[in-house]
PDB file of N, CA and C in Angstrom:
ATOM      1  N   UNK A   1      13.845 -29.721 -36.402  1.00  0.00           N
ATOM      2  CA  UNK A   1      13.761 -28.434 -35.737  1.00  0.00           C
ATOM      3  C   UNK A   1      12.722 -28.548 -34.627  1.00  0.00           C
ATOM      4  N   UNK A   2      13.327 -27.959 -33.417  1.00  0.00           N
ATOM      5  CA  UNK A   2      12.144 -28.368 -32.700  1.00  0.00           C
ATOM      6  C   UNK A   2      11.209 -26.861 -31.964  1.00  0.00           C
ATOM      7  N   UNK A   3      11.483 -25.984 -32.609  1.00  0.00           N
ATOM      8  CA  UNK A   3      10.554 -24.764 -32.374  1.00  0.00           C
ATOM      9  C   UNK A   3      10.210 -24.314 -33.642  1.00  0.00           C
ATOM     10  N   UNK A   4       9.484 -23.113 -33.184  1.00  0.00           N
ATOM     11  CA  UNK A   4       8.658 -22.298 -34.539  1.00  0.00           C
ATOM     12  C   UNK A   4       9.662 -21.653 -34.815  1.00  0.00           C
ATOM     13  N   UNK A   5       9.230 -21.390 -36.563  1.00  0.00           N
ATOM     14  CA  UNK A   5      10.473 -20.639 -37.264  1.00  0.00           C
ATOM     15  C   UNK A   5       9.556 -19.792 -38.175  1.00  0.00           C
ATOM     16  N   UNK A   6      10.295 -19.383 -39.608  1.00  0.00           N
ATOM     17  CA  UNK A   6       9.763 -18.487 -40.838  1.00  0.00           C
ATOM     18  C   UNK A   6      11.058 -19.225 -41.710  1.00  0.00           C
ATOM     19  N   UNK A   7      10.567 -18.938 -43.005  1.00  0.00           N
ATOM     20  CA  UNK A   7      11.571 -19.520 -44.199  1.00  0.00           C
ATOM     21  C   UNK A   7      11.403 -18.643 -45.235  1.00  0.00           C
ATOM     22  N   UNK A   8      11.741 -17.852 -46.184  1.00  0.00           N
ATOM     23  CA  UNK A   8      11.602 -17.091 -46.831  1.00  0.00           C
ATOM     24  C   UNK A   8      11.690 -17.784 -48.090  1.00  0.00           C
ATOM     25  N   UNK A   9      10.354 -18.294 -48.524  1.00  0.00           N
ATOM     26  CA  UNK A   9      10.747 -19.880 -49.518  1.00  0.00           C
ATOM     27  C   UNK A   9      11.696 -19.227 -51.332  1.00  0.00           C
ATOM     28  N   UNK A  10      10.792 -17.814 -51.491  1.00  0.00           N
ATOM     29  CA  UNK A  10      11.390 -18.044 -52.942  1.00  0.00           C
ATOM     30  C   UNK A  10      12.946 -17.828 -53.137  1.00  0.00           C
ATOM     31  N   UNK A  11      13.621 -17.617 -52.143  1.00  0.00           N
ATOM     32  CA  UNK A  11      15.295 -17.157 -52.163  1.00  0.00           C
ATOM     33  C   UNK A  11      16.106 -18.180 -51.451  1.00  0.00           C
ATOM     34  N   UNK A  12      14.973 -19.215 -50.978  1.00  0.00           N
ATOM     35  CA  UNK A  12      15.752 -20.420 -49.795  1.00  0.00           C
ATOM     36  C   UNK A  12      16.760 -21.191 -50.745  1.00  0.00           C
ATOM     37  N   UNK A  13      17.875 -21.242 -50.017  1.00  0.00           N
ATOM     38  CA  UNK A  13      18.808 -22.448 -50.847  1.00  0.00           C
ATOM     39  C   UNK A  13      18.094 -24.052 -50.820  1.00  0.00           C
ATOM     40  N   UNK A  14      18.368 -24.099 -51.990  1.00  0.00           N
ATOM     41  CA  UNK A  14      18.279 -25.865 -51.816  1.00  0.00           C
ATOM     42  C   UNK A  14      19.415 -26.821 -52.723  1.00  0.00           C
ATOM     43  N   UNK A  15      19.154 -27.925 -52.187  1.00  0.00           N
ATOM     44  CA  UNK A  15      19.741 -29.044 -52.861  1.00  0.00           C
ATOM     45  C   UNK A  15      19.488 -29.994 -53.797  1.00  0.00           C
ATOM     46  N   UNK A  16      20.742 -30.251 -54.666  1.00  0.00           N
ATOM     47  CA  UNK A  16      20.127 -31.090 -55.536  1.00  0.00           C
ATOM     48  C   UNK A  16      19.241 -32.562 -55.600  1.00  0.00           C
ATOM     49  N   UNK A  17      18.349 -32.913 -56.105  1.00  0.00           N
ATOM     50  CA  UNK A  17      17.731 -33.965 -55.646  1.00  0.00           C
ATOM     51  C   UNK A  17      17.489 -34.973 -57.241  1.00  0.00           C
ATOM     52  N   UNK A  18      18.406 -35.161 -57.658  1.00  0.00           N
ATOM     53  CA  UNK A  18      18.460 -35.915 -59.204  1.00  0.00           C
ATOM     54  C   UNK A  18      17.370 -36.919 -59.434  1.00  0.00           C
ATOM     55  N   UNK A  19      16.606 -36.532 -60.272  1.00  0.00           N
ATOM     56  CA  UNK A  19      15.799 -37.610 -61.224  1.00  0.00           C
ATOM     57  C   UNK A  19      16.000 -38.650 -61.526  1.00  0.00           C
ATOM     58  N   UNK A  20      15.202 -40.291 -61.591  1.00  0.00           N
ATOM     59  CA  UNK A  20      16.131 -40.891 -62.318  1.00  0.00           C
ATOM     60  C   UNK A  20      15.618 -40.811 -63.663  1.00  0.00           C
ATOM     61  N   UNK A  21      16.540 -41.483 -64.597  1.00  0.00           N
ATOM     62  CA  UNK A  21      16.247 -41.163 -66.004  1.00  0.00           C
ATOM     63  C   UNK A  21      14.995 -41.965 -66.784  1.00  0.00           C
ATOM     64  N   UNK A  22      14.457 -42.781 -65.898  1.00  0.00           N
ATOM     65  CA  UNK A  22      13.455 -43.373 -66.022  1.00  0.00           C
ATOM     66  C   UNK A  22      12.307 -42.315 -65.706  1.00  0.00           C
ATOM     67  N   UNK A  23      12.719 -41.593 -65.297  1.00  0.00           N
ATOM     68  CA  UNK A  23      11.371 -40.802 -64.662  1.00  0.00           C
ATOM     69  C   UNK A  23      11.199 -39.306 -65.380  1.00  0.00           C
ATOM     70  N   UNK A  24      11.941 -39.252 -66.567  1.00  0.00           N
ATOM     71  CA  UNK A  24      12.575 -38.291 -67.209  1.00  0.00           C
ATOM     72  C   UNK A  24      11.379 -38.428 -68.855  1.00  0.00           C
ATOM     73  N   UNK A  25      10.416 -37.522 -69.086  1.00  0.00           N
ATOM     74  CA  UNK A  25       9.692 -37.934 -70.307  1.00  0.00           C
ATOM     75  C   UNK A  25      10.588 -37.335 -71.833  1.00  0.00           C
ATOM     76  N   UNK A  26      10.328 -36.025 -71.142  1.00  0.00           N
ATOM     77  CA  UNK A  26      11.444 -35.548 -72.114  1.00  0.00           C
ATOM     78  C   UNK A  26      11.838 -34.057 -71.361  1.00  0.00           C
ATOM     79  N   UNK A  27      13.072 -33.329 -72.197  1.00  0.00           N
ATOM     80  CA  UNK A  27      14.155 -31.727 -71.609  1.00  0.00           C
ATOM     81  C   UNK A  27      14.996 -32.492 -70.767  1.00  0.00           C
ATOM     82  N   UNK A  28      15.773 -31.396 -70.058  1.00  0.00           N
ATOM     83  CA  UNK A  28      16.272 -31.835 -68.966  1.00  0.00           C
ATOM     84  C   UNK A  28      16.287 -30.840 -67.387  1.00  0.00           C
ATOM     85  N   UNK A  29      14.402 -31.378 -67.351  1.00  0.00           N
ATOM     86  CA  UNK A  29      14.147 -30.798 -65.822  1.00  0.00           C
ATOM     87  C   UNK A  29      15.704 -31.513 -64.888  1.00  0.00           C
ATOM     88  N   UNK A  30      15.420 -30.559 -63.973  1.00  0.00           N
ATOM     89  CA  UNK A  30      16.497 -30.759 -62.621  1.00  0.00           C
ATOM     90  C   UNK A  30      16.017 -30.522 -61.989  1.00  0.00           C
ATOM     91  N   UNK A  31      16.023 -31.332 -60.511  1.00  0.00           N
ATOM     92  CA  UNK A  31      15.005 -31.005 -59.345  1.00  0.00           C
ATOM     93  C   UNK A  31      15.471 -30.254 -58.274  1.00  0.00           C
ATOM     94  N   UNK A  32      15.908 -29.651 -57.523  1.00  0.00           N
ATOM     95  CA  UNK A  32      16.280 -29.367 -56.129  1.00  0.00           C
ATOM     96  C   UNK A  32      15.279 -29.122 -55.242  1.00  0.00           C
ATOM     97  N   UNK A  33      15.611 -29.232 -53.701  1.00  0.00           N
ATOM     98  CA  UNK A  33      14.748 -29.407 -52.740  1.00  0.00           C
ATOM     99  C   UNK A  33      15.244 -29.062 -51.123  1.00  0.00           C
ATOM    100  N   UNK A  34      14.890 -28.752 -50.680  1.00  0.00           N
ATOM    101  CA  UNK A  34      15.158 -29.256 -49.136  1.00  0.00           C
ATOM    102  C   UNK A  34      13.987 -29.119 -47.916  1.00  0.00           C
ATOM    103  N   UNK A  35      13.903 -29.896 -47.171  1.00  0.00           N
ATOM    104  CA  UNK A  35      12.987 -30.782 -46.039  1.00  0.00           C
ATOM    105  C   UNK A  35      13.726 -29.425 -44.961  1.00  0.00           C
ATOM    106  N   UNK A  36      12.461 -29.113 -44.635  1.00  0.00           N
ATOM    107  CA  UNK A  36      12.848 -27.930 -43.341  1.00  0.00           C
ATOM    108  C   UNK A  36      11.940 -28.594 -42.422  1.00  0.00           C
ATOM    109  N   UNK A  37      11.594 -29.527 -42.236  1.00  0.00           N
ATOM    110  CA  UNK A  37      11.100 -30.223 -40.614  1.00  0.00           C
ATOM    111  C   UNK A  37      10.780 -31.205 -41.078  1.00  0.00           C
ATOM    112  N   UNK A  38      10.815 -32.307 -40.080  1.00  0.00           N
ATOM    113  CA  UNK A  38      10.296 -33.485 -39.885  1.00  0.00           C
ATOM    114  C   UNK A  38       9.686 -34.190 -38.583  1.00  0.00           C
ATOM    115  N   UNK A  39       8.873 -34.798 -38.540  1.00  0.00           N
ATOM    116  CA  UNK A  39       8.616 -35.265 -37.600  1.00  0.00           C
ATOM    117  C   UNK A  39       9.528 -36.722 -36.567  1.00  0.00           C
ATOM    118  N   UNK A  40       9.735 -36.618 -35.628  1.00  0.00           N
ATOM    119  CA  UNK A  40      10.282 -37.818 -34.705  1.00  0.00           C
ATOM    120  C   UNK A  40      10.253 -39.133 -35.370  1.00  0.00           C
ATOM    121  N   UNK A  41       8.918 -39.084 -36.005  1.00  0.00           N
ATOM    122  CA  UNK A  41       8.900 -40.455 -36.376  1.00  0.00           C
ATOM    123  C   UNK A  41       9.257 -40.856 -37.987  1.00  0.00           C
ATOM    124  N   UNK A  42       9.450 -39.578 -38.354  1.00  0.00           N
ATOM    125  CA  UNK A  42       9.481 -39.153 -39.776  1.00  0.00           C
ATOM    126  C   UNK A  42       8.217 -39.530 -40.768  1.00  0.00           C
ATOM    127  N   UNK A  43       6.891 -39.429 -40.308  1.00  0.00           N
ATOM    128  CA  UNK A  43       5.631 -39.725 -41.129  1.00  0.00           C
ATOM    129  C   UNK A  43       5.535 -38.269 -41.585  1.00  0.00           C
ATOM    130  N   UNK A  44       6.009 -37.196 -40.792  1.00  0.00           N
ATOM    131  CA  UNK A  44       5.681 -36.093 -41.584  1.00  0.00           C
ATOM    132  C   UNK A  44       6.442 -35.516 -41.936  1.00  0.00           C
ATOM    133  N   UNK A  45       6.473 -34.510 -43.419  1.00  0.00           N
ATOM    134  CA  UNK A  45       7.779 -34.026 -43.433  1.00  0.00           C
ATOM    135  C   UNK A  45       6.688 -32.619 -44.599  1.00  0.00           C
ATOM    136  N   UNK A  46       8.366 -31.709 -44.188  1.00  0.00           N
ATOM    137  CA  UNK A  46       7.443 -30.188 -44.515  1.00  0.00           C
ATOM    138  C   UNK A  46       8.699 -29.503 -45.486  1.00  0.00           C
ATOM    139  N   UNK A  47       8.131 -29.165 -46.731  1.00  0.00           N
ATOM    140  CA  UNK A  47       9.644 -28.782 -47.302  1.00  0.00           C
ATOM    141  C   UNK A  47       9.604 -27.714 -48.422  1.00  0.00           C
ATOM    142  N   UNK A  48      10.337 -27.774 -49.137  1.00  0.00           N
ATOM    143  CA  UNK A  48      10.480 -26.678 -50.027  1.00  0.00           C
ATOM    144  C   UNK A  48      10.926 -27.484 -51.899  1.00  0.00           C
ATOM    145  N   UNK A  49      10.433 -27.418 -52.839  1.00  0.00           N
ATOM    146  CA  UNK A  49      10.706 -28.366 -53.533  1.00  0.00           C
ATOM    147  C   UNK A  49      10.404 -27.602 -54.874  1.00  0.00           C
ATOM    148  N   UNK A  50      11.881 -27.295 -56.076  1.00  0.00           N
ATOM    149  CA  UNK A  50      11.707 -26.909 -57.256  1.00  0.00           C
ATOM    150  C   UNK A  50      12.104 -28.004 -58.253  1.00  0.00           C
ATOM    151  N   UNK A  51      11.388 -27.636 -59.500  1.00  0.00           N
ATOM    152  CA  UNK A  51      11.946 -28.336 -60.842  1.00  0.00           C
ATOM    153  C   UNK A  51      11.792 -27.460 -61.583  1.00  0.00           C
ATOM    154  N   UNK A  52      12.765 -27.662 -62.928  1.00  0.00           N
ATOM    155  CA  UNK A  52      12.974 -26.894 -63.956  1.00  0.00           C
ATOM    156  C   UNK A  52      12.412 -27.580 -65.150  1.00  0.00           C
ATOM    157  N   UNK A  53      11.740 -26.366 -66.198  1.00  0.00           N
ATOM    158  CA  UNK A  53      10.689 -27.179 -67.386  1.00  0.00           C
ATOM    159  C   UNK A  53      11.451 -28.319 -67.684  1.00  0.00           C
ATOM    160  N   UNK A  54      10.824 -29.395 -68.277  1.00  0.00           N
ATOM    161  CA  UNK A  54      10.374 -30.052 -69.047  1.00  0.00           C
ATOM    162  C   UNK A  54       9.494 -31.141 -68.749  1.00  0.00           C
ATOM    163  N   UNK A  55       9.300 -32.517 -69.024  1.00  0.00           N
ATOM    164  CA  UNK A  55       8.088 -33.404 -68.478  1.00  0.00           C
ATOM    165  C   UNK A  55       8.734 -34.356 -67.888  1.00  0.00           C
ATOM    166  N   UNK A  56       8.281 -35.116 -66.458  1.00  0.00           N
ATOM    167  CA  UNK A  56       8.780 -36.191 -65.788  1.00  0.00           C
ATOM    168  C   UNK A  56       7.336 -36.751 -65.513  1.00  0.00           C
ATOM    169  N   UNK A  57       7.728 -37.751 -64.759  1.00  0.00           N
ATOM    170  CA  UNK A  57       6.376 -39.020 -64.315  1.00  0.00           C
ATOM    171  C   UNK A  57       6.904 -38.870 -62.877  1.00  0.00           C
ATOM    172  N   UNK A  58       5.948 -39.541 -62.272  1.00  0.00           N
ATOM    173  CA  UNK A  58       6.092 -39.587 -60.582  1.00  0.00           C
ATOM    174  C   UNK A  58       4.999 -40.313 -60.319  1.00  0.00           C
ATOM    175  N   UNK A  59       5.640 -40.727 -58.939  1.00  0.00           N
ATOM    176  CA  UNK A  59       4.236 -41.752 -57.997  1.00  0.00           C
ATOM    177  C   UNK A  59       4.201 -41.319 -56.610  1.00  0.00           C
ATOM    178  N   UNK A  60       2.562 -39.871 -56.299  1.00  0.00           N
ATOM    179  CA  UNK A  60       2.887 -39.264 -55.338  1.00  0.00           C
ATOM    180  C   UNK A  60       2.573 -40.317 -54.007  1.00  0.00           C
ATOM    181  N   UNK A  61       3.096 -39.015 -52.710  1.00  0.00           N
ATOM    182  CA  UNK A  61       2.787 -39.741 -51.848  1.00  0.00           C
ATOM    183  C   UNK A  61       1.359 -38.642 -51.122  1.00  0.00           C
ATOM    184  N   UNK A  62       1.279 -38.920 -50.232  1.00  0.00           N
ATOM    185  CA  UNK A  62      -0.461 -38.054 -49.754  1.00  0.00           C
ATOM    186  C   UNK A  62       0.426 -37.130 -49.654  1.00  0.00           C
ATOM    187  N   UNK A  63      -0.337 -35.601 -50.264  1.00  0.00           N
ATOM    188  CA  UNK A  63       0.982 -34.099 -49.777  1.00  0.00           C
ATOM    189  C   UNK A  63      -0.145 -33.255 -50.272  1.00  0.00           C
ATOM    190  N   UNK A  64       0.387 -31.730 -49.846  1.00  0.00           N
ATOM    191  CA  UNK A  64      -0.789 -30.790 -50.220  1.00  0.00           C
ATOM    192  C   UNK A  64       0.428 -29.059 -50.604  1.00  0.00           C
ATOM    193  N   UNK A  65       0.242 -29.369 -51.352  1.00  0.00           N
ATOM    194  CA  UNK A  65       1.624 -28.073 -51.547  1.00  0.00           C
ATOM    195  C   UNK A  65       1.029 -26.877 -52.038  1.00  0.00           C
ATOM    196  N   UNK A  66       1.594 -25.557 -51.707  1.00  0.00           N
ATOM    197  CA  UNK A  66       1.418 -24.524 -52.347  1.00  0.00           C
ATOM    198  C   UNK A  66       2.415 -24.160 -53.747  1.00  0.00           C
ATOM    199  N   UNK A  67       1.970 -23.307 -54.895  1.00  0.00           N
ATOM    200  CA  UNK A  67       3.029 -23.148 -55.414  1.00  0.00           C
ATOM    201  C   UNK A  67       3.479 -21.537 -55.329  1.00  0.00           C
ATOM    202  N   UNK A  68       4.529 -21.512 -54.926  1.00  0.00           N
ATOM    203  CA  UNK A  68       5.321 -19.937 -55.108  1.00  0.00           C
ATOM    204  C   UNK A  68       5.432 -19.285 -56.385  1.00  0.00           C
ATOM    205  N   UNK A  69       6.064 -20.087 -57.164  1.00  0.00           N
ATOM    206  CA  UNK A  69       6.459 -19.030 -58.614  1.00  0.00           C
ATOM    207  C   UNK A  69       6.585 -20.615 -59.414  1.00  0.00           C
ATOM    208  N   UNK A  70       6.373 -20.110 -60.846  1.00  0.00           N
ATOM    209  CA  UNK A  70       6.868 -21.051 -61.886  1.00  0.00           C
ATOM    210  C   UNK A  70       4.751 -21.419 -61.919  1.00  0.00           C
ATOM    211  N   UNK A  71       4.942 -22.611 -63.351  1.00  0.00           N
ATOM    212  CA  UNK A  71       3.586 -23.311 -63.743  1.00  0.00           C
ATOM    213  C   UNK A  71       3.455 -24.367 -63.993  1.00  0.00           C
ATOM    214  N   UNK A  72       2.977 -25.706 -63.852  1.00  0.00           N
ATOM    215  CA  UNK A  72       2.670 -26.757 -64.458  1.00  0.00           C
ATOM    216  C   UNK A  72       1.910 -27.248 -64.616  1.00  0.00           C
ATOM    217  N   UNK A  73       1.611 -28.172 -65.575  1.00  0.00           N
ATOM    218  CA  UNK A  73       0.130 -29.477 -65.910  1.00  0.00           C
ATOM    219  C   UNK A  73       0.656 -30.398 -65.219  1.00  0.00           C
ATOM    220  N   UNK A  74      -0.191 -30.914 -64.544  1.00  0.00           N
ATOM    221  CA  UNK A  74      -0.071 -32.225 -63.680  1.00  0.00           C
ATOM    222  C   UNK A  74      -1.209 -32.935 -64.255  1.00  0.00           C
ATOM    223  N   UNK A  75      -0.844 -34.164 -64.861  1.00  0.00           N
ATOM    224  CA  UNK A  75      -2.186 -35.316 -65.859  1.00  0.00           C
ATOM    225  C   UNK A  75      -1.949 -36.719 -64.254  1.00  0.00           C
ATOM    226  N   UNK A  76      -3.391 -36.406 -63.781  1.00  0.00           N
ATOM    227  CA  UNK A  76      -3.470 -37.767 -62.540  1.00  0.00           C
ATOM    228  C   UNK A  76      -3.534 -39.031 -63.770  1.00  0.00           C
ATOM    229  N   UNK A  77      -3.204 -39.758 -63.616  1.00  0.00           N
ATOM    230  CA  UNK A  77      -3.803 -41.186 -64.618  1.00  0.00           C
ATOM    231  C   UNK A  77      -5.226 -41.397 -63.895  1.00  0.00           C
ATOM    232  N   UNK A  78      -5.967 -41.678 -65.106  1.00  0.00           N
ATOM    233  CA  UNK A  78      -7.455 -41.963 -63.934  1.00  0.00           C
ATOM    234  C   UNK A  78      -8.176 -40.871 -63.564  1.00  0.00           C
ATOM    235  N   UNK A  79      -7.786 -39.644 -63.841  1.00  0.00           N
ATOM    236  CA  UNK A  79      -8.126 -38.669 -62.697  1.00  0.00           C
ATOM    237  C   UNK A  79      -8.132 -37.151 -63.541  1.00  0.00           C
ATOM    238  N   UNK A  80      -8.205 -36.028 -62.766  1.00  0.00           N
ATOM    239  CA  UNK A  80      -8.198 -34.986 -63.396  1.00  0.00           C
ATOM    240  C   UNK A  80      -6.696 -34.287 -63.774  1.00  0.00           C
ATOM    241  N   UNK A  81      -6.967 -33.546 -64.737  1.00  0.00           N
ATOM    242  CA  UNK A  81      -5.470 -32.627 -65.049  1.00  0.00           C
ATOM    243  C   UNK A  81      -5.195 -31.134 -64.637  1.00  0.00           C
ATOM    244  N   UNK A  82      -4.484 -31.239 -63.781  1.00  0.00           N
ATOM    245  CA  UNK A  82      -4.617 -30.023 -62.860  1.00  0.00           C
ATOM    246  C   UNK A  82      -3.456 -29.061 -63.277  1.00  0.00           C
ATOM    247  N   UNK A  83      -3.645 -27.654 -63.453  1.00  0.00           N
ATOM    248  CA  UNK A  83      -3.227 -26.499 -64.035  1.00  0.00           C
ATOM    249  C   UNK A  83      -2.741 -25.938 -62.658  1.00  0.00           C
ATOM    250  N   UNK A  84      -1.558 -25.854 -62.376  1.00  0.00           N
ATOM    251  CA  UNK A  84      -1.117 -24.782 -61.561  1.00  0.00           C
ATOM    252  C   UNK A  84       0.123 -24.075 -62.049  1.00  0.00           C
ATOM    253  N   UNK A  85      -0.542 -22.458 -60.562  1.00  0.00           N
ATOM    254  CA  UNK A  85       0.789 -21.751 -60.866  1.00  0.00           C
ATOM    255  C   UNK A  85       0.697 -21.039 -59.434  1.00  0.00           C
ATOM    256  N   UNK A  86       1.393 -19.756 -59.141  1.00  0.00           N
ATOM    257  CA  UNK A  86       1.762 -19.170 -58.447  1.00  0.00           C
ATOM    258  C   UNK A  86       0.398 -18.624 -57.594  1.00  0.00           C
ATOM    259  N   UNK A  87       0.433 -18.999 -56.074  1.00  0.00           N
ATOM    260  CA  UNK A  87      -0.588 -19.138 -55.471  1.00  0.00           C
ATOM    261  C   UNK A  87      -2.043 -19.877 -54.837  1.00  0.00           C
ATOM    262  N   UNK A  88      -1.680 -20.946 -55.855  1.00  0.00           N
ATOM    263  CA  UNK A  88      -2.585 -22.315 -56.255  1.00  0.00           C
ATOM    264  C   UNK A  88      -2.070 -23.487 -55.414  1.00  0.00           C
ATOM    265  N   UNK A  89      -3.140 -24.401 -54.193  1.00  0.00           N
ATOM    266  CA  UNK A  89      -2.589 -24.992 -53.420  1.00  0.00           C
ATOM    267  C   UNK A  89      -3.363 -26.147 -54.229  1.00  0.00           C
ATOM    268  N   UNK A  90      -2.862 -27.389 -53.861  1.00  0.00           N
ATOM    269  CA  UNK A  90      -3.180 -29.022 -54.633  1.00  0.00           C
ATOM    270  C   UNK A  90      -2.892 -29.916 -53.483  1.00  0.00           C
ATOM    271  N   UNK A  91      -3.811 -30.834 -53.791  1.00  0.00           N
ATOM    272  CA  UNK A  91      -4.097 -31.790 -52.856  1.00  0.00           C
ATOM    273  C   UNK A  91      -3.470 -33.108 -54.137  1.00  0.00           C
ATOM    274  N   UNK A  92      -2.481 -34.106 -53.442  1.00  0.00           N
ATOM    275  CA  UNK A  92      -2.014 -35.361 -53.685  1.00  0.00           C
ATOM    276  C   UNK A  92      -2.631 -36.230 -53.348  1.00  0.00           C
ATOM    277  N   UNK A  93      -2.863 -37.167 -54.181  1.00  0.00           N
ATOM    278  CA  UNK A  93      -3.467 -38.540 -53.074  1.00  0.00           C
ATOM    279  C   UNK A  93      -1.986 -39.671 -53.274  1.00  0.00           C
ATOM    280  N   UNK A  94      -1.749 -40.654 -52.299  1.00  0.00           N
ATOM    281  CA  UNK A  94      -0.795 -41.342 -52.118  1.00  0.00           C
ATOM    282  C   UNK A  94      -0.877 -42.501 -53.038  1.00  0.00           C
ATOM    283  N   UNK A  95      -0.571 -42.827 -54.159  1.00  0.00           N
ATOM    284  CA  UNK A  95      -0.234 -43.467 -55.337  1.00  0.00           C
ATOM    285  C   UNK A  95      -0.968 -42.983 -56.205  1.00  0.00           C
ATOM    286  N   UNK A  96      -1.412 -41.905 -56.412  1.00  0.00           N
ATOM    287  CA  UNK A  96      -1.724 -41.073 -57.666  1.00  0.00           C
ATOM    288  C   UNK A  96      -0.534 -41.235 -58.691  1.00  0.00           C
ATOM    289  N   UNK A  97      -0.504 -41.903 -59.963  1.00  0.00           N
ATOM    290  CA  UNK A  97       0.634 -41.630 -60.764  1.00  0.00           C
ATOM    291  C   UNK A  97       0.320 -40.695 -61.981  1.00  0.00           C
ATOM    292  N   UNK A  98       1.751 -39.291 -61.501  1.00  0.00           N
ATOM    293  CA  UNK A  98       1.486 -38.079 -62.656  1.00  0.00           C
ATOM    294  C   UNK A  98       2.224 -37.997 -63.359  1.00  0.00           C
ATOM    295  N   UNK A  99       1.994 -36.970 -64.583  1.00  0.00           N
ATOM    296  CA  UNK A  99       2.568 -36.834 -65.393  1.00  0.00           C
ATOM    297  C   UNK A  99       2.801 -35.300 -65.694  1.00  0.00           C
ATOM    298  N   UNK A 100       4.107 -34.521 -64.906  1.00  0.00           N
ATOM    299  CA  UNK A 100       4.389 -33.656 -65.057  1.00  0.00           C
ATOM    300  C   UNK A 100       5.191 -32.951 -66.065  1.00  0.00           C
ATOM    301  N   UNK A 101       4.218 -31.537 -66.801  1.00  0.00           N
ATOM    302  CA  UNK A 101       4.643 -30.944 -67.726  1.00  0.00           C
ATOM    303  C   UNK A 101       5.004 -29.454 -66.863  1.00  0.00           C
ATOM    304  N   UNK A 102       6.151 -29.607 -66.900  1.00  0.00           N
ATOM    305  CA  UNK A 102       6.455 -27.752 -66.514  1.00  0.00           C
ATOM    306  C   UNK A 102       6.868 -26.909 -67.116  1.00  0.00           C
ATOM    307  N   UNK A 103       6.038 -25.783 -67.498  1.00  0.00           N
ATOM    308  CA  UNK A 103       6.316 -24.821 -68.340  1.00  0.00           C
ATOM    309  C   UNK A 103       7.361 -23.820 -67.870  1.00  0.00           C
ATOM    310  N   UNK A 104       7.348 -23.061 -66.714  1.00  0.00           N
ATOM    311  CA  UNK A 104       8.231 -22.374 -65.706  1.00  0.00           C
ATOM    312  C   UNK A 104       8.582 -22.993 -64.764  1.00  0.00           C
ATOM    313  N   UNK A 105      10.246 -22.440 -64.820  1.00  0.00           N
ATOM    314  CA  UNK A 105      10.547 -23.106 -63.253  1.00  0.00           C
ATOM    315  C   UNK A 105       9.723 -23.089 -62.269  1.00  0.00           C
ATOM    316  N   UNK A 106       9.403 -24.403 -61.756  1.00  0.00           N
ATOM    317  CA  UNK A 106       8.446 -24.182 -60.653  1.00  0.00           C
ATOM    318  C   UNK A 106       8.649 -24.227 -59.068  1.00  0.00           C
ATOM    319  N   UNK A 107       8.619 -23.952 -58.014  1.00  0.00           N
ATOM    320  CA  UNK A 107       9.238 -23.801 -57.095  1.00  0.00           C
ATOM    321  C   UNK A 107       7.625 -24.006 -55.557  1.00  0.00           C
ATOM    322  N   UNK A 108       7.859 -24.879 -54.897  1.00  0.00           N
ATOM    323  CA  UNK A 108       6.249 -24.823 -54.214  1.00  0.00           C
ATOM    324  C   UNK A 108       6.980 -25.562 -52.712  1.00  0.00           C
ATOM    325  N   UNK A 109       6.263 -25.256 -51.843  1.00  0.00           N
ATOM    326  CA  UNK A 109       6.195 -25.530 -50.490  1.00  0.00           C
ATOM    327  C   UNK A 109       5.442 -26.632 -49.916  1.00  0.00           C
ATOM    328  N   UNK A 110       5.515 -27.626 -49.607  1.00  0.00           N
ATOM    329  CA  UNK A 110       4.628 -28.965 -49.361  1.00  0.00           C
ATOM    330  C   UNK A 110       4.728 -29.509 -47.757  1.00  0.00           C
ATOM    331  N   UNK A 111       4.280 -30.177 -47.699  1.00  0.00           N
ATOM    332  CA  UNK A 111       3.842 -30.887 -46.607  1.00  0.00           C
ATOM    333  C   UNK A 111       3.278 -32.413 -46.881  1.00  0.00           C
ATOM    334  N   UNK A 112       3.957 -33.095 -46.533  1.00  0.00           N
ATOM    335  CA  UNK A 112       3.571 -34.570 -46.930  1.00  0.00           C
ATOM    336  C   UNK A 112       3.329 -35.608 -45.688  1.00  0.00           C
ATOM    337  N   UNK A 113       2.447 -36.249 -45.909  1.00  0.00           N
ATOM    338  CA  UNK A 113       2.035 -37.419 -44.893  1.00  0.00           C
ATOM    339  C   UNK A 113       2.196 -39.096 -45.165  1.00  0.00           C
ATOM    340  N   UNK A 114       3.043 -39.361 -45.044  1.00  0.00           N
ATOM    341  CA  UNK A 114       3.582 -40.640 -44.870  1.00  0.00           C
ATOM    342  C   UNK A 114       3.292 -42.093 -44.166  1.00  0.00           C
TER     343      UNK A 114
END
């Protein structure tokens, strides 16, 4: 997109973005998502990104997201265990590996640096 816009994040459609099953601890979270800008070079990208309870693993990349609605524990390995929910912004570091528990669908707005 190459001008200013607005997104109305908690009603925005998104797409599915499947887990793999390796990355699956236990339930059966489902992810959807969609990327509403990117940069030319694609180092940056700005998006919209839900999952549904249960626990997955991940290996972030540097990002700083807000969350809209829904809650989760995020366990850094190494690091602290961070409690969010609705209104609560978080800072990623780029190979932080987590361990996400989501209690409510969670639904959050990010921005990532690549």
């Amino acid at each position: 997109m190459d001008h200013s816009f607005v997104l109305h994040i908690p009603d925005a459609d998104l797409e599915p973005e499947p887990l793999t099953p390796e990355q699956i601890v236990s339930g059966t979270p489902e992810v959807t998502g969609k990327v509403v800008w990117e940069s030319a070079d694609g180092r940056q990208v700005r998006g919209i990104w839900q999952i549904t309870p249960g626990v997955v693993t991940d290996t972030e990349a540097d990002e700083l997201f807000v969350v809209i609605s829904g809650s989760a524990t995020i366990e850094v390995a190494g690091g602290p265990t961070l409690t969010v929910g609705p209104g609560d912004m978080a800072v990623l570091r780029e190979g932080d590996r987590t361990t996400w528990t989501v209690h409510e669908t969670l639904r959050k707005a990010y921005a990532i640096n690549l």
